[in-house]
PDB file of N, CA and C in Angstrom:
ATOM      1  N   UNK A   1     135.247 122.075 100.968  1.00  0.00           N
ATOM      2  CA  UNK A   1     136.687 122.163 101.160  1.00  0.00           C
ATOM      3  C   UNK A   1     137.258 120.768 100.939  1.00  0.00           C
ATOM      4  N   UNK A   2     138.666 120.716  99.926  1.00  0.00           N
ATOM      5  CA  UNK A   2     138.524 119.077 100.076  1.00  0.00           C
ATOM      6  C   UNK A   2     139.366 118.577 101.090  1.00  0.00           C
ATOM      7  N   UNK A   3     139.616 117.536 101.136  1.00  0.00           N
ATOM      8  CA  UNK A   3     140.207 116.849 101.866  1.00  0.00           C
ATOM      9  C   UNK A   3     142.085 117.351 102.457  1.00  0.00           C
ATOM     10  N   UNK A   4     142.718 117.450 101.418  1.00  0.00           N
ATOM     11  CA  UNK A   4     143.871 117.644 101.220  1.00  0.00           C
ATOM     12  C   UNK A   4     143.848 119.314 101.687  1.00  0.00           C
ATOM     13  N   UNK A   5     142.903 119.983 101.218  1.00  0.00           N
ATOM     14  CA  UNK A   5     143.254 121.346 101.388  1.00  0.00           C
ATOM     15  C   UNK A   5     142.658 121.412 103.562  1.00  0.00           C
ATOM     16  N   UNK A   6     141.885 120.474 103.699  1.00  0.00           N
ATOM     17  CA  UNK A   6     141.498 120.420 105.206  1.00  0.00           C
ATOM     18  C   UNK A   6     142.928 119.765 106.133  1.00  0.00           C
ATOM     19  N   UNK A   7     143.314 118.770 105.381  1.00  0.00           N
ATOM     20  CA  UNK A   7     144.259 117.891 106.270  1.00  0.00           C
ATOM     21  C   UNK A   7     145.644 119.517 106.731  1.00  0.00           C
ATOM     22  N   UNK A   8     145.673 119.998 105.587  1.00  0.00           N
ATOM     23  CA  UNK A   8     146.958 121.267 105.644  1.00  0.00           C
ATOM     24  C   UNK A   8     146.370 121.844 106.916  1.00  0.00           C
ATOM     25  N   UNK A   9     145.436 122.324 106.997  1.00  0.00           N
ATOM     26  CA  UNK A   9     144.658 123.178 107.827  1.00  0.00           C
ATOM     27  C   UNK A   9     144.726 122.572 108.864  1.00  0.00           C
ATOM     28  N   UNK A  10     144.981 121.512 109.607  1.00  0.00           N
ATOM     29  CA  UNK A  10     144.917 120.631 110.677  1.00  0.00           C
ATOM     30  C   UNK A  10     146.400 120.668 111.129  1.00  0.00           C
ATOM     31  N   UNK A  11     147.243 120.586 110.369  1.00  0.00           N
ATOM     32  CA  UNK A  11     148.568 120.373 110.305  1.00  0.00           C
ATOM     33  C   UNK A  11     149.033 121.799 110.718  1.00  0.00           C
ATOM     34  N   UNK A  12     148.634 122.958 110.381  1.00  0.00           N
ATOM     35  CA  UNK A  12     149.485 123.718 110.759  1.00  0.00           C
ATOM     36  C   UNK A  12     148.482 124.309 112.372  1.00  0.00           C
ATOM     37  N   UNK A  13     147.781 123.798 112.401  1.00  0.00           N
ATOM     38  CA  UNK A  13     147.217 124.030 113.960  1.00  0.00           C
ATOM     39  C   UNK A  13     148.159 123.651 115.467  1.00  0.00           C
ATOM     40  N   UNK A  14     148.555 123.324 114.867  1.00  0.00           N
ATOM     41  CA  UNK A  14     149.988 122.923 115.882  1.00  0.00           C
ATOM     42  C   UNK A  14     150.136 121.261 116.575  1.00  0.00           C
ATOM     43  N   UNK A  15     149.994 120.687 117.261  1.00  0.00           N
ATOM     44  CA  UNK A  15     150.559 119.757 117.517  1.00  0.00           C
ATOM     45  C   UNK A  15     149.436 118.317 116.929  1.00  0.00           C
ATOM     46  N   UNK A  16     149.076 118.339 116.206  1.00  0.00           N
ATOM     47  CA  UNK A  16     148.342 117.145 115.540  1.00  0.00           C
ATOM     48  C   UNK A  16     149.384 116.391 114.513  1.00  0.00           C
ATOM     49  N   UNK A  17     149.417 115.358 114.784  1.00  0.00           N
ATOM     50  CA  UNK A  17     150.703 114.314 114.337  1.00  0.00           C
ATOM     51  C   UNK A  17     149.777 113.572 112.927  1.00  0.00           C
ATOM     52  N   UNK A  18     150.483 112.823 112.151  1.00  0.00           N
ATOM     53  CA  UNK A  18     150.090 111.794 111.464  1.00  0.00           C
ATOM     54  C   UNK A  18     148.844 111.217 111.427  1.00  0.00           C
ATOM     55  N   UNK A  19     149.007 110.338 112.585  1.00  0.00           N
ATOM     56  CA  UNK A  19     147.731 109.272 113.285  1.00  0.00           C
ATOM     57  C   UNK A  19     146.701 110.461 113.399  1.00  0.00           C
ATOM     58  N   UNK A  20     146.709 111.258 114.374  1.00  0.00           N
ATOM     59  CA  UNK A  20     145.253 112.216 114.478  1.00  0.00           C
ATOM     60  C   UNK A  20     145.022 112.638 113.320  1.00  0.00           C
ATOM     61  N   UNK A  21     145.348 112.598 112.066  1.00  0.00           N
ATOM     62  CA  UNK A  21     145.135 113.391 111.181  1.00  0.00           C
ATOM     63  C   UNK A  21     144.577 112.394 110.307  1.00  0.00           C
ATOM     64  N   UNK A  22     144.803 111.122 110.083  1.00  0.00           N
ATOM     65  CA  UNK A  22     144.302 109.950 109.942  1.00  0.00           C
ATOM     66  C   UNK A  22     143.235 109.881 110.283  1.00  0.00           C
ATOM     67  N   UNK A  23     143.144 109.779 111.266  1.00  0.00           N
ATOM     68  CA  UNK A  23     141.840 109.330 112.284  1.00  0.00           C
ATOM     69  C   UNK A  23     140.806 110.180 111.920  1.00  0.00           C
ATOM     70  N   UNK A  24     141.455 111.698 111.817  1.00  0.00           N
ATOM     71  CA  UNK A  24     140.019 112.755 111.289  1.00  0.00           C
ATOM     72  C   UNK A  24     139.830 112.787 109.608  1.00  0.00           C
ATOM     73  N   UNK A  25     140.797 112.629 109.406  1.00  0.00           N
ATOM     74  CA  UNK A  25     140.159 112.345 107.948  1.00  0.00           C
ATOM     75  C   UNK A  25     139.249 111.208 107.625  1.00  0.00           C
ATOM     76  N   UNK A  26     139.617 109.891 108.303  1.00  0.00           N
ATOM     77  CA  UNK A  26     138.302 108.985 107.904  1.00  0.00           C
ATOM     78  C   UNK A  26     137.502 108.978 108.770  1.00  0.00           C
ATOM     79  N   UNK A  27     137.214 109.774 110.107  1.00  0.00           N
ATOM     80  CA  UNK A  27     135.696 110.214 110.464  1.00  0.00           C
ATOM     81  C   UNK A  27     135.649 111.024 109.666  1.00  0.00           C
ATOM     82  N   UNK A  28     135.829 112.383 109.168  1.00  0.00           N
ATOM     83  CA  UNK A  28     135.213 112.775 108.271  1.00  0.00           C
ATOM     84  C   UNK A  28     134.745 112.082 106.845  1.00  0.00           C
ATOM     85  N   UNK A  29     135.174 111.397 106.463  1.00  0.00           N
ATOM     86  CA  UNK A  29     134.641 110.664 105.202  1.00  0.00           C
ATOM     87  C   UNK A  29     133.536 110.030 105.646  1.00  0.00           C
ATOM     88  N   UNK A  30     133.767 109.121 106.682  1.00  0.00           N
ATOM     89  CA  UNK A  30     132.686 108.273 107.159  1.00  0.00           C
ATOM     90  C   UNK A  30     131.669 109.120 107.184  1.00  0.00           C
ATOM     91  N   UNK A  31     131.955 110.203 107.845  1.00  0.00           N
ATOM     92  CA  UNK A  31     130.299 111.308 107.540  1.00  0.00           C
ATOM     93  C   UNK A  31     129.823 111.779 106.466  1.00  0.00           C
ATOM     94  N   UNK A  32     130.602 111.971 105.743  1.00  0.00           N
ATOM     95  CA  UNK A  32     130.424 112.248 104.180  1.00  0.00           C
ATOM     96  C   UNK A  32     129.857 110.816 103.202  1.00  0.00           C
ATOM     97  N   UNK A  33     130.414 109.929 103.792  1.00  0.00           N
ATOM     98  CA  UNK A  33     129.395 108.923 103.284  1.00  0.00           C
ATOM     99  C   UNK A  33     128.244 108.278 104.071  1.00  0.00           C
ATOM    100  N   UNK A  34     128.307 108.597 104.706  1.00  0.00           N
ATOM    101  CA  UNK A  34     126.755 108.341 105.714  1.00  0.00           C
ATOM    102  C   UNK A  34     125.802 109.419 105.073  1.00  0.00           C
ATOM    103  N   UNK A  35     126.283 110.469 104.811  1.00  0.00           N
ATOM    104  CA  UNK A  35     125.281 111.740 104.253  1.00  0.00           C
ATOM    105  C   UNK A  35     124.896 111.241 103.107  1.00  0.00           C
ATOM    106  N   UNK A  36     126.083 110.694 102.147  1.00  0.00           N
ATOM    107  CA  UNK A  36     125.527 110.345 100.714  1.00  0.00           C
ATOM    108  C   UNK A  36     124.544 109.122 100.774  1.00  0.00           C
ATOM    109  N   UNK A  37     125.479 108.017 101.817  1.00  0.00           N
ATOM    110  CA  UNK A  37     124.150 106.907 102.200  1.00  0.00           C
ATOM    111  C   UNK A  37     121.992 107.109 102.588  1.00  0.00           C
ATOM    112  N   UNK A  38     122.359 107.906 102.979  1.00  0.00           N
ATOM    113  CA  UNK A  38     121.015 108.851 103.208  1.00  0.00           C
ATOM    114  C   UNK A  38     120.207 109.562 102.248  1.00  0.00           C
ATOM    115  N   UNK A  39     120.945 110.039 101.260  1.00  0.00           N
ATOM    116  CA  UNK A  39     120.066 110.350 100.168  1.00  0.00           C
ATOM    117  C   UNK A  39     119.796 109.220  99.366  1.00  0.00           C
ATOM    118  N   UNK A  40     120.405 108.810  99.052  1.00  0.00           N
ATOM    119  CA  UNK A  40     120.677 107.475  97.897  1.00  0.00           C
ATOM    120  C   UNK A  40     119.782 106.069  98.705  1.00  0.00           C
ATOM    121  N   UNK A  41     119.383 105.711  99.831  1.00  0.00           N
ATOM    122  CA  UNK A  41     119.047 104.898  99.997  1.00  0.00           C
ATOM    123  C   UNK A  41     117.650 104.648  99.612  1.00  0.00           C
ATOM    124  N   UNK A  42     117.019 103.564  99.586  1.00  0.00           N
ATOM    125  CA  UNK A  42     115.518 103.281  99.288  1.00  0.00           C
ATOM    126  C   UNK A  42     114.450 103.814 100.406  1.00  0.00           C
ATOM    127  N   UNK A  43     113.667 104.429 100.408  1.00  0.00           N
ATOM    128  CA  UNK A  43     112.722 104.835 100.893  1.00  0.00           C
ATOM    129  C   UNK A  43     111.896 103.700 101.889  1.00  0.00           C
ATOM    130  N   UNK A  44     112.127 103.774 103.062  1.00  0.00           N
ATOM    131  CA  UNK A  44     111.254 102.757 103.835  1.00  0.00           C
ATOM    132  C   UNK A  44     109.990 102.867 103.580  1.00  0.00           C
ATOM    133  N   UNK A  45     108.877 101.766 103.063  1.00  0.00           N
ATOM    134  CA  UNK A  45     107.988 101.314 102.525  1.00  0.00           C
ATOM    135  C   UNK A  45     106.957 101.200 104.266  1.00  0.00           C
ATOM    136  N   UNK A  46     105.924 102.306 104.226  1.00  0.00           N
ATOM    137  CA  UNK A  46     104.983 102.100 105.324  1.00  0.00           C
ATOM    138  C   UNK A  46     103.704 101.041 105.197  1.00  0.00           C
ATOM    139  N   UNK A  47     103.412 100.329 106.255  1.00  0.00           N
ATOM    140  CA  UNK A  47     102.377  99.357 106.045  1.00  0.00           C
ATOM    141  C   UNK A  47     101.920  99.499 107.411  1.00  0.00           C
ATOM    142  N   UNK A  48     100.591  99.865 106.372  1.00  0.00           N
ATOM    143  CA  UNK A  48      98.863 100.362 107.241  1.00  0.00           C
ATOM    144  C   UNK A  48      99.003  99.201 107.741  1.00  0.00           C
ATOM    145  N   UNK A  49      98.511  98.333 109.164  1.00  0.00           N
ATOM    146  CA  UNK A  49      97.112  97.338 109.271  1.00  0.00           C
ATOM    147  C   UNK A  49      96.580  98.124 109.942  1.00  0.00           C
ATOM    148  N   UNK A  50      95.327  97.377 109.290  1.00  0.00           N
ATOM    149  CA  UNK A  50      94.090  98.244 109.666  1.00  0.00           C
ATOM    150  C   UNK A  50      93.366  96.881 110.393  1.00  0.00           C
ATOM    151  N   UNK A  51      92.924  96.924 112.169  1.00  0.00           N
ATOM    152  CA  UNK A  51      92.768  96.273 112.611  1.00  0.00           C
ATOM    153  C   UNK A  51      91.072  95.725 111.974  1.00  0.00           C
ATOM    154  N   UNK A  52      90.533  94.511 111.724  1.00  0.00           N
ATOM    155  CA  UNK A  52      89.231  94.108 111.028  1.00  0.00           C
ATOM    156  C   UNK A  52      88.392  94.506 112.511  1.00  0.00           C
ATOM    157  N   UNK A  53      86.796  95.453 112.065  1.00  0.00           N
ATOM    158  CA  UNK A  53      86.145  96.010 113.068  1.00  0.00           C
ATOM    159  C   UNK A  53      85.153  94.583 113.370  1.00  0.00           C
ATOM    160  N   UNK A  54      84.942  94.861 114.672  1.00  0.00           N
ATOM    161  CA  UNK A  54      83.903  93.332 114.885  1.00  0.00           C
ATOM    162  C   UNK A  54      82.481  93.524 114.442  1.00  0.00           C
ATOM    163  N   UNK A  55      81.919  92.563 113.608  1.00  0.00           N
ATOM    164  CA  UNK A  55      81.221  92.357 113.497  1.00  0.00           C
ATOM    165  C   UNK A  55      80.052  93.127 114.341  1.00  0.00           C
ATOM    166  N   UNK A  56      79.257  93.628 113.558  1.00  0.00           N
ATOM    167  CA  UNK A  56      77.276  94.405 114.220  1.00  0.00           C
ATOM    168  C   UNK A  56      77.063  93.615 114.154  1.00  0.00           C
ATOM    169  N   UNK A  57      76.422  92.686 114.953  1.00  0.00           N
ATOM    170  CA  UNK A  57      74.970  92.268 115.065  1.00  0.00           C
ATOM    171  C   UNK A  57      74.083  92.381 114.684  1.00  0.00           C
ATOM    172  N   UNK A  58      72.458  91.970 114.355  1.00  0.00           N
ATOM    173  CA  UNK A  58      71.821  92.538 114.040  1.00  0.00           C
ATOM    174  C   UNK A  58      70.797  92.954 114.764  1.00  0.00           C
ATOM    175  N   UNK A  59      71.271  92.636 115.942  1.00  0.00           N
ATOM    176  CA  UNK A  59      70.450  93.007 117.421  1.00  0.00           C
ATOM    177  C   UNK A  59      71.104  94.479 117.553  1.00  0.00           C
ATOM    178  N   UNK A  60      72.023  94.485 117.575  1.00  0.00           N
ATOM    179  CA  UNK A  60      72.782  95.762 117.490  1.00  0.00           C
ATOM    180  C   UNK A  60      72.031  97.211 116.676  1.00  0.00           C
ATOM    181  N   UNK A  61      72.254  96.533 115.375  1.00  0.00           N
ATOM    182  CA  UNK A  61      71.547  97.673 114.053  1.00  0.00           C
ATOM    183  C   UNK A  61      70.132  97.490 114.507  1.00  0.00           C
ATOM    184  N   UNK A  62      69.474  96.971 114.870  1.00  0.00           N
ATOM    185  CA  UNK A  62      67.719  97.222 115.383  1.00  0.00           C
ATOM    186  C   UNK A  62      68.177  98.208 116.617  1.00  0.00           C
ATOM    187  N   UNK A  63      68.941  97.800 117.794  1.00  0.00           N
ATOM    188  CA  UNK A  63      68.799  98.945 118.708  1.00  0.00           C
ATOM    189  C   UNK A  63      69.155 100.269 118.514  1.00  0.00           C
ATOM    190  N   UNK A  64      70.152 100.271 117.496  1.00  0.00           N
ATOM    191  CA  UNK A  64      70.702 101.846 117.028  1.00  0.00           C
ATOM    192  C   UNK A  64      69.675 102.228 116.408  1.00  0.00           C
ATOM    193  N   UNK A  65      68.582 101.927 115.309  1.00  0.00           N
ATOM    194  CA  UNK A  65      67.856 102.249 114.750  1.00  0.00           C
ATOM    195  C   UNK A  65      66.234 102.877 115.770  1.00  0.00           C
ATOM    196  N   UNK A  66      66.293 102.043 116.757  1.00  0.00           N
ATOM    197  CA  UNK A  66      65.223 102.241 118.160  1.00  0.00           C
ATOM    198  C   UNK A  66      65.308 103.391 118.627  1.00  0.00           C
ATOM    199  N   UNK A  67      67.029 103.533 118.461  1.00  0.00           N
ATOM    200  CA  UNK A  67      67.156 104.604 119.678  1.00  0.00           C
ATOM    201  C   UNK A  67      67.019 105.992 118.678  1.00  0.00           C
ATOM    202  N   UNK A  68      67.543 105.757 117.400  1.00  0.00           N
ATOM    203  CA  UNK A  68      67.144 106.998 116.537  1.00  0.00           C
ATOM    204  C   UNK A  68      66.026 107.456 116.859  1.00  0.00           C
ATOM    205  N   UNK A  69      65.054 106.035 116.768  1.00  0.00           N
ATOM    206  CA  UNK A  69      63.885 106.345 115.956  1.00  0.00           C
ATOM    207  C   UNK A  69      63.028 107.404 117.361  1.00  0.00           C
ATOM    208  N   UNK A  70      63.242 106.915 118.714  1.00  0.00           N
ATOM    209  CA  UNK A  70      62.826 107.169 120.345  1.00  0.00           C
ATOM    210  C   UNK A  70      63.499 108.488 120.362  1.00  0.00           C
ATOM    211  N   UNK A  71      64.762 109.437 119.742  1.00  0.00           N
ATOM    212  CA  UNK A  71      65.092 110.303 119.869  1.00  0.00           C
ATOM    213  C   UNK A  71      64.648 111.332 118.719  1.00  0.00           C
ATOM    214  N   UNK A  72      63.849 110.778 117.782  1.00  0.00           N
ATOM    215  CA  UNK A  72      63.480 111.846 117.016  1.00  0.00           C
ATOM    216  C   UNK A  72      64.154 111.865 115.732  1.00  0.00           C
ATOM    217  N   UNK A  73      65.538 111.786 115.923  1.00  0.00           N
ATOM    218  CA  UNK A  73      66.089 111.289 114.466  1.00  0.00           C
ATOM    219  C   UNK A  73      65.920 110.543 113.204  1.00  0.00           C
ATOM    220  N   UNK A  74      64.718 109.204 113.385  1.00  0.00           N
ATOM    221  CA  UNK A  74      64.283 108.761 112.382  1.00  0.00           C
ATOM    222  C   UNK A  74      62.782 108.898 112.653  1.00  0.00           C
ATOM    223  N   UNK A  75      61.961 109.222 111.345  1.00  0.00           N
ATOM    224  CA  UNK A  75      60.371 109.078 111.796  1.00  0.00           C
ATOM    225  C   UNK A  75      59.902 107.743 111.462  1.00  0.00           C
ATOM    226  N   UNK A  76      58.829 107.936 111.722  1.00  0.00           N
ATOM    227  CA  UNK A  76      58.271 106.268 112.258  1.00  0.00           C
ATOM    228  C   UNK A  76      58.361 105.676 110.260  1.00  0.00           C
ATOM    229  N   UNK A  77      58.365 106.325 109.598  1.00  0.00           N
ATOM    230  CA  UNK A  77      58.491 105.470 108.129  1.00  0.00           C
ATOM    231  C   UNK A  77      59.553 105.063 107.727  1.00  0.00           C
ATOM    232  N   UNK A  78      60.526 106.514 108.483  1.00  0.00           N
ATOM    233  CA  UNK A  78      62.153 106.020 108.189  1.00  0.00           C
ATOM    234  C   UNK A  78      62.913 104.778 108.742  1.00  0.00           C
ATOM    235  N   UNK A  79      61.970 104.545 109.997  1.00  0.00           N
ATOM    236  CA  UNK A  79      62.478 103.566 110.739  1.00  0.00           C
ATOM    237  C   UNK A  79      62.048 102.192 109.912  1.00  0.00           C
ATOM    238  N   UNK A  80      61.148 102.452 109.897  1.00  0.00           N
ATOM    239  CA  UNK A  80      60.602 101.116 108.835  1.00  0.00           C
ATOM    240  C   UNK A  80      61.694 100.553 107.707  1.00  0.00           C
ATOM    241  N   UNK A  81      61.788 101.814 107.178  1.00  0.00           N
ATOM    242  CA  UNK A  81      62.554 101.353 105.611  1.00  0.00           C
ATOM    243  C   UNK A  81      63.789 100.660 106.549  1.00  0.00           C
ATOM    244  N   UNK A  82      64.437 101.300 107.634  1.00  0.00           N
ATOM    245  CA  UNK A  82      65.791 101.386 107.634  1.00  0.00           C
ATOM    246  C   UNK A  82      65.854  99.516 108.628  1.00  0.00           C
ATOM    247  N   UNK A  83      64.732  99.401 108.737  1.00  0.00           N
ATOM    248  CA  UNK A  83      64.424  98.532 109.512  1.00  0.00           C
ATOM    249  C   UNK A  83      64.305  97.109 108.527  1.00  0.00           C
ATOM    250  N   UNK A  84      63.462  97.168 107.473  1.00  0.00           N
ATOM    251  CA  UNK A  84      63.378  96.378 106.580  1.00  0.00           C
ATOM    252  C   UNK A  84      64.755  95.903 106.018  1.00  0.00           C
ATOM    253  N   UNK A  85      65.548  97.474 106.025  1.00  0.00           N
ATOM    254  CA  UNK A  85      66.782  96.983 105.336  1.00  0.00           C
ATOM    255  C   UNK A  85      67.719  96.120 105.625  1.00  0.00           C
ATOM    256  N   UNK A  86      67.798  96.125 107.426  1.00  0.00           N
ATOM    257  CA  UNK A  86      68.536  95.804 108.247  1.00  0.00           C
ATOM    258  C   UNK A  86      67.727  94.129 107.891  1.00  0.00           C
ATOM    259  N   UNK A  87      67.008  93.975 108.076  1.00  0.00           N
ATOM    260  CA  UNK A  87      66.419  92.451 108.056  1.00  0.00           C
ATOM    261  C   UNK A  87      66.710  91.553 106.625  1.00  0.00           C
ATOM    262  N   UNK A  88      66.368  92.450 105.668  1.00  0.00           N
ATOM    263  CA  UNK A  88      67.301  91.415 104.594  1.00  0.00           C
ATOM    264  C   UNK A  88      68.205  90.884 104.471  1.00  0.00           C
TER     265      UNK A  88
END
């Protein structure tokens, strides 16, 4: 609806003067350009950090590998390899 054909529509509602009619016409614009502001604007740009994980040990990777190996999860050769690996 445009503008002019809304302001009539206000006007014959009965006691809205000049000034109020003013006043609602540029809040309404203002919303009408806040709406257009919203499409048209640039896309806020998201940024990951990704906190740095601390450092394993290598006391660490031998005990995880222990506890595999004591629970069955690695057999005694797997542990070896995985063990060797850890030491290089």
């Amino acid at each position: 609806m445009p503008l002019s054909m809304l302001s009539t529509l206000l006007l014959l509602m009965g006691n809205i003067g000049g000034a109020e009619l003013l006043i609602i016409t540029v809040l309404l614009l203002a919303l009408i350009l806040a709406g257009i502001w919203r499409l048209l604007r640039p896309a806020k740009h998201t940024v990951i950090v990704q906190q740095p994980s601390a450092p394993v040990s290598l006391a660490d990777e031998l005990l995880k590998l222990q506890q595999l190996y004591e629970q069955g999860v690695l057999t005694a050769q797997e542990f070896e390899e995985q063990k060797k690996r850890v030491l290089r």
